[in-house]
C-alpha atoms as a PDB file:
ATOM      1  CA  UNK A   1      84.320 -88.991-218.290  1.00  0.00           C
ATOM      2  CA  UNK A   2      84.350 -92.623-217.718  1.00  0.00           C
ATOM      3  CA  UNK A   3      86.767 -92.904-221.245  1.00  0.00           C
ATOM      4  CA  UNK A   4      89.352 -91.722-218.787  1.00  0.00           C
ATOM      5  CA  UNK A   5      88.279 -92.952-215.296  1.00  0.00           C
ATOM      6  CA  UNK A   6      86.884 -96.340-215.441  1.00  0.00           C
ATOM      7  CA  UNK A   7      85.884 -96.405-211.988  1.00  0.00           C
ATOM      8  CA  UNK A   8      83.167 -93.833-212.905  1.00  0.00           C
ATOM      9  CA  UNK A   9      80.073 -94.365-214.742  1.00  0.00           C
ATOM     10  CA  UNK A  10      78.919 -91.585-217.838  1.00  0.00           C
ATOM     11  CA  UNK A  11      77.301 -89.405-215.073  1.00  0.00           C
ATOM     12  CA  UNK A  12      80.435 -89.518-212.688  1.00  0.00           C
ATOM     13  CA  UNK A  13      78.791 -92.027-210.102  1.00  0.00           C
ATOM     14  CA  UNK A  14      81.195 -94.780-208.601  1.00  0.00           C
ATOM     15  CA  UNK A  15      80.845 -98.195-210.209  1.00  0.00           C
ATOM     16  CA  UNK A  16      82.724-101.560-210.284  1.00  0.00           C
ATOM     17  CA  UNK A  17      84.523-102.607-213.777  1.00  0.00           C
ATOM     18  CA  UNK A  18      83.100-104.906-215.956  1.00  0.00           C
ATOM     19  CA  UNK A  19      85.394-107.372-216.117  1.00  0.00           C
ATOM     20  CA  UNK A  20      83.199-110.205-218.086  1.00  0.00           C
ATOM     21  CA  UNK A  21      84.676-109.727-221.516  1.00  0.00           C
ATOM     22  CA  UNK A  22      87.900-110.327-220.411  1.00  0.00           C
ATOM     23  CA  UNK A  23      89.895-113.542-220.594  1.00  0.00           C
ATOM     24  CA  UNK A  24      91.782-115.053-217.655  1.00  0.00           C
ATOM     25  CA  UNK A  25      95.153-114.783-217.358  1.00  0.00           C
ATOM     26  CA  UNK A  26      97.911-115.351-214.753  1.00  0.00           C
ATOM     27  CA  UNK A  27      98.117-112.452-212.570  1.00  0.00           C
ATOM     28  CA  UNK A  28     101.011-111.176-210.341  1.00  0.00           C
ATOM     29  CA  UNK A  29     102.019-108.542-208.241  1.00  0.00           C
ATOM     30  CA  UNK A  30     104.879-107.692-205.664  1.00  0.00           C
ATOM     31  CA  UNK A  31     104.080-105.118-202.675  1.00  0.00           C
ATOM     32  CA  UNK A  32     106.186-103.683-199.910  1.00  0.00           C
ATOM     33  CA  UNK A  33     105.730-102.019-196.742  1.00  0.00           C
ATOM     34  CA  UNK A  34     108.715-100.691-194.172  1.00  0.00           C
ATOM     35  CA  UNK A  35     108.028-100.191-190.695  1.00  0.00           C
ATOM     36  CA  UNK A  36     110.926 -97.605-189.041  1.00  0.00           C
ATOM     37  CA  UNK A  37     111.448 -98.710-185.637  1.00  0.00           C
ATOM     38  CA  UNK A  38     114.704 -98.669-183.279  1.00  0.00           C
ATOM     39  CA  UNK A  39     117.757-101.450-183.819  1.00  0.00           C
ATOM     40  CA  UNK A  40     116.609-102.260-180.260  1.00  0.00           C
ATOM     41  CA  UNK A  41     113.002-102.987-181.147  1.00  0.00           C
ATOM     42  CA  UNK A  42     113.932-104.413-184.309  1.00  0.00           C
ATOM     43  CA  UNK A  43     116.222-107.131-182.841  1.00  0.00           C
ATOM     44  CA  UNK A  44     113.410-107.947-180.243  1.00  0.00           C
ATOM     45  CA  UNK A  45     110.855-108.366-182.834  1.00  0.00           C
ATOM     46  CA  UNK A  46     112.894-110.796-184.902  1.00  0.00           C
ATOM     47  CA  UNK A  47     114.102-112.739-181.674  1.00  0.00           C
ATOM     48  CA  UNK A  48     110.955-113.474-180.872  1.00  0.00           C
ATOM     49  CA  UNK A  49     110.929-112.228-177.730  1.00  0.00           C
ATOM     50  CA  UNK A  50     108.681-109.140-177.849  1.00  0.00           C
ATOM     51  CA  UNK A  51     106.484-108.826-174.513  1.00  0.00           C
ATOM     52  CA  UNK A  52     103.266-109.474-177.060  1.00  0.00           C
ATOM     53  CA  UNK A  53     104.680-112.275-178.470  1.00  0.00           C
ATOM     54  CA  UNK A  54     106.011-113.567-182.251  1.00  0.00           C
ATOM     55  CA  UNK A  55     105.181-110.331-184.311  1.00  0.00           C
ATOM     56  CA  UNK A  56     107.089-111.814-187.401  1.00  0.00           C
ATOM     57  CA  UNK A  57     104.086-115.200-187.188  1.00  0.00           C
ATOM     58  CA  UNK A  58     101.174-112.870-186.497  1.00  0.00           C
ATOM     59  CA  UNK A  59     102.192-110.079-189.226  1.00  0.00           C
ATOM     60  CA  UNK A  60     102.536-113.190-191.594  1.00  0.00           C
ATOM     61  CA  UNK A  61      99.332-114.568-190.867  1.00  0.00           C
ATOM     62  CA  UNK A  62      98.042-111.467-190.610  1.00  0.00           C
ATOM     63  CA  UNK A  63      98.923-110.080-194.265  1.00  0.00           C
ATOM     64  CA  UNK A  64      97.324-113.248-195.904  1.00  0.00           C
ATOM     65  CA  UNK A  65      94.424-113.196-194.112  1.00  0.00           C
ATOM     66  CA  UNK A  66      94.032-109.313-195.828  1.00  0.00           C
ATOM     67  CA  UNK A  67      95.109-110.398-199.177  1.00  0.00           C
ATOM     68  CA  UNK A  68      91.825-112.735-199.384  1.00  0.00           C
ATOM     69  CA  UNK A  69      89.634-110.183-198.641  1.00  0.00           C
ATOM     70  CA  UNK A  70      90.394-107.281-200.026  1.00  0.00           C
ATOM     71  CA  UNK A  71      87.186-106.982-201.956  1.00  0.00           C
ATOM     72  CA  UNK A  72      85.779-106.751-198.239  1.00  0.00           C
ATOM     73  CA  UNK A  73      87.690-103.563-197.578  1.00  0.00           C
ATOM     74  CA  UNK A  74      88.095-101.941-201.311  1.00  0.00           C
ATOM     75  CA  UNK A  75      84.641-101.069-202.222  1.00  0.00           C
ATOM     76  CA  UNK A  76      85.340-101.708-206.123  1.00  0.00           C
ATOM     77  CA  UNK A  77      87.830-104.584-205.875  1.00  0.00           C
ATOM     78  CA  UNK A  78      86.735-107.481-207.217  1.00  0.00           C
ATOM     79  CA  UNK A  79      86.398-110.734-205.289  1.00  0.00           C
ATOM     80  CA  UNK A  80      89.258-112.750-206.738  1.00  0.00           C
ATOM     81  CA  UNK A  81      90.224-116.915-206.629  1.00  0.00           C
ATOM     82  CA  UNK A  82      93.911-116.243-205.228  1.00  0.00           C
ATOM     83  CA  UNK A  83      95.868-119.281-206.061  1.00  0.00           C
ATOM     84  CA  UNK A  84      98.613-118.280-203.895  1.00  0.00           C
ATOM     85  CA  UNK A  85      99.950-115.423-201.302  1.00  0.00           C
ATOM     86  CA  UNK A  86     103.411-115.087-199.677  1.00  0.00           C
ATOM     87  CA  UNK A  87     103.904-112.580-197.074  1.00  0.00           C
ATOM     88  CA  UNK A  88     107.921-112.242-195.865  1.00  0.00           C
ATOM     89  CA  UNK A  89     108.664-110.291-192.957  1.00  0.00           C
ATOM     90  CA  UNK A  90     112.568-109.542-193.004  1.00  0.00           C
ATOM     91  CA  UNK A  91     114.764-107.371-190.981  1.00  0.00           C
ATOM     92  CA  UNK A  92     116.267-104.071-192.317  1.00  0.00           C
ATOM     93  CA  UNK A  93     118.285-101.150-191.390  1.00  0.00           C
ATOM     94  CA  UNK A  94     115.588 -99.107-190.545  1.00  0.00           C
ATOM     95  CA  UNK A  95     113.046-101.632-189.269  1.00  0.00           C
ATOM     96  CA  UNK A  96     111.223-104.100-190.504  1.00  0.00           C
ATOM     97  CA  UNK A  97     110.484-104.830-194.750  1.00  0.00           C
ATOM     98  CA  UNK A  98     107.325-106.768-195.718  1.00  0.00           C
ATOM     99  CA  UNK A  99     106.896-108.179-199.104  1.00  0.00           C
ATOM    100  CA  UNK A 100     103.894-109.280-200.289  1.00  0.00           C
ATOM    101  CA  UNK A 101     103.669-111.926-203.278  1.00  0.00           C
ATOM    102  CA  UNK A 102      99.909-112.505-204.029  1.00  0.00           C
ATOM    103  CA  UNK A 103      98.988-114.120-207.818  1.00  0.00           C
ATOM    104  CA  UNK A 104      95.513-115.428-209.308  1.00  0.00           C
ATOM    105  CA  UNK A 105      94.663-116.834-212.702  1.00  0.00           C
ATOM    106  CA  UNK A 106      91.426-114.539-213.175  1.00  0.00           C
ATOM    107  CA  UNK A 107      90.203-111.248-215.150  1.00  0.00           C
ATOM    108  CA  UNK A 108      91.586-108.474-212.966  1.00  0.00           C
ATOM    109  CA  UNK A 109      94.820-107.647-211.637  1.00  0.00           C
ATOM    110  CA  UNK A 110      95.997-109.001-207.572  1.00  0.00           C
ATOM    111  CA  UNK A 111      97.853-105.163-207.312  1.00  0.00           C
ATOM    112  CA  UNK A 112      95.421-104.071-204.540  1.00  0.00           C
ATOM    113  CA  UNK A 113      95.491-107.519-202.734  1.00  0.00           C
ATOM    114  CA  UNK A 114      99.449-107.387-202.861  1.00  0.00           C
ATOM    115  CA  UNK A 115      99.319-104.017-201.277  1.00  0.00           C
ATOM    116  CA  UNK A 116      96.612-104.988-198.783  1.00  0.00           C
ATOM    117  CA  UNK A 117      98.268-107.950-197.686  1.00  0.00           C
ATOM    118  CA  UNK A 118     101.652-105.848-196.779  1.00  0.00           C
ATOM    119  CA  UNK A 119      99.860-102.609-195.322  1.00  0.00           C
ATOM    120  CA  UNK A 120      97.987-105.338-192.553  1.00  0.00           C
ATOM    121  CA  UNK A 121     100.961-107.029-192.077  1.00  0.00           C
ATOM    122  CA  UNK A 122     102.958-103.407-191.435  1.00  0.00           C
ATOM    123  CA  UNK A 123     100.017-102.459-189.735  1.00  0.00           C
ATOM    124  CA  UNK A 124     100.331-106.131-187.107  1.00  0.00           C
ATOM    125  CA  UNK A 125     103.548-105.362-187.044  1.00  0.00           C
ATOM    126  CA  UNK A 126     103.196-101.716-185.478  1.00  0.00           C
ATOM    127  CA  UNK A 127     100.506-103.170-182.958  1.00  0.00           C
ATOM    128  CA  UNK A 128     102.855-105.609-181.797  1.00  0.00           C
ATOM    129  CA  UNK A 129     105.368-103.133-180.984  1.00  0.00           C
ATOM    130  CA  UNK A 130     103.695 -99.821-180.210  1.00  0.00           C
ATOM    131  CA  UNK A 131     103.888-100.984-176.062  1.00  0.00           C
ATOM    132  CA  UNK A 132     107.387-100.455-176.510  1.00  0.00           C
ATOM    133  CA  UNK A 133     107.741 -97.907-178.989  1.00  0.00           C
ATOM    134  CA  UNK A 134     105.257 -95.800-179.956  1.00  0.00           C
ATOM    135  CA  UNK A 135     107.061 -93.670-182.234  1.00  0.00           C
ATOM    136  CA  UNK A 136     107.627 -96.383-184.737  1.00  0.00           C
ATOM    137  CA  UNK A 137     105.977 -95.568-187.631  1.00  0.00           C
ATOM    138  CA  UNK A 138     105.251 -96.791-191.615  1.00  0.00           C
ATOM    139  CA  UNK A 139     107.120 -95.062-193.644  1.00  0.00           C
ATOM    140  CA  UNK A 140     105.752 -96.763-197.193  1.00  0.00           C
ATOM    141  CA  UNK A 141     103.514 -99.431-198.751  1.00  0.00           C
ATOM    142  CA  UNK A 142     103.937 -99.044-202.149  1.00  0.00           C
ATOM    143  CA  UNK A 143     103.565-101.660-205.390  1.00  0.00           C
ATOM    144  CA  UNK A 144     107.145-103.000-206.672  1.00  0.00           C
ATOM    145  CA  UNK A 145     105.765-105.511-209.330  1.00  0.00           C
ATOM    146  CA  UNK A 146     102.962-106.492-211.304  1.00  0.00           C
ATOM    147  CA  UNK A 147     102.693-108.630-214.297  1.00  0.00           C
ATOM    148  CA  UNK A 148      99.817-110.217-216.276  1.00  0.00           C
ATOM    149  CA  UNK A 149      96.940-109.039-218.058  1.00  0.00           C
ATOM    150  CA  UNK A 150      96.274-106.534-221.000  1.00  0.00           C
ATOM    151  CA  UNK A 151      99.035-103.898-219.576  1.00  0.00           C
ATOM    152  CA  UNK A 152     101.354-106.440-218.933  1.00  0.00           C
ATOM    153  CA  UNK A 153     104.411-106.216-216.877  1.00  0.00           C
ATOM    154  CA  UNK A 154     105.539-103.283-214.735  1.00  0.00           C
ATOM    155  CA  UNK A 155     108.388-103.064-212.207  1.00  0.00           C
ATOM    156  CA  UNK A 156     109.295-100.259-210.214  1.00  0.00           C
END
């Protein structure tokens, strides 16, 4: 069983990856997260003047806050040296698109900090504007890019 799942130890319990054996390299990876709100809300949000304040600064913040600890809220992440994290927030026809560039020089791959630091900032983003509309919603957070390591690089 753990052949296949590597997350899973030869009696099927939960276990973190030995990652020991394996040599550094630079690490990579691209996430994105939409938040679907109104044109109305949207143009608020990105003029700064939303009743809670400048969701686009806090969302930022926000996403790279998440990004450095992910092993805090993934129970078998490992804890990784980020050397740097980008978090744009930009407008789009349905909303609001955050992209989150996160890379490391380490063992194991920045995929789930990527993703954590653009589903915090979505999720910032939604608090900031659920007093005015509550039915905004996010629609994805998904991986777009990821490069480095044994597997090498994948794009979406």
């Amino acid at each position: 069983m753990s052949d296949n799942l590597t997350h899973l130890d030869d009696e099927g319990r939960a276990r973190m990856v030995d990652v020991g054996g394996k040599g550094e390299s630079r690490r990579l990876a691209i996430a994105e997260s939409l938040v679907e709100m109104s044109a109305a809300t949207r143009d608020l949000m990105f003029d700064g003047t939303l009743p809670k304040g400048d969701a686009v600064s806090v969302a930022r913040v926000a996403g790279l806050m998440a990004a450095k600890r992910t092993a805090d809220l993934i129970p078998l992440c490992h804890p990784l040296r980020l050397s740097h994290s980008r978090v744009d927030i930009e407008p789009h026809e349905l909303g609001a698109r955050i992209v989150a560039r996160v890379e490391a020089v380490d063992r194991t791959g920045v995929e789930m900090e990527a993703m954590t630091a653009a589903s915090v900032a979505a999720l910032t983003v939604y608090d900031m504007i659920k007093g005015i509309e509550r039915g905004a919603h996010i629609s994805v957070t998904r991986l777009i890019h990821k490069s480095g390591g044994k597997s090498g690089e994948w794009n979406r």
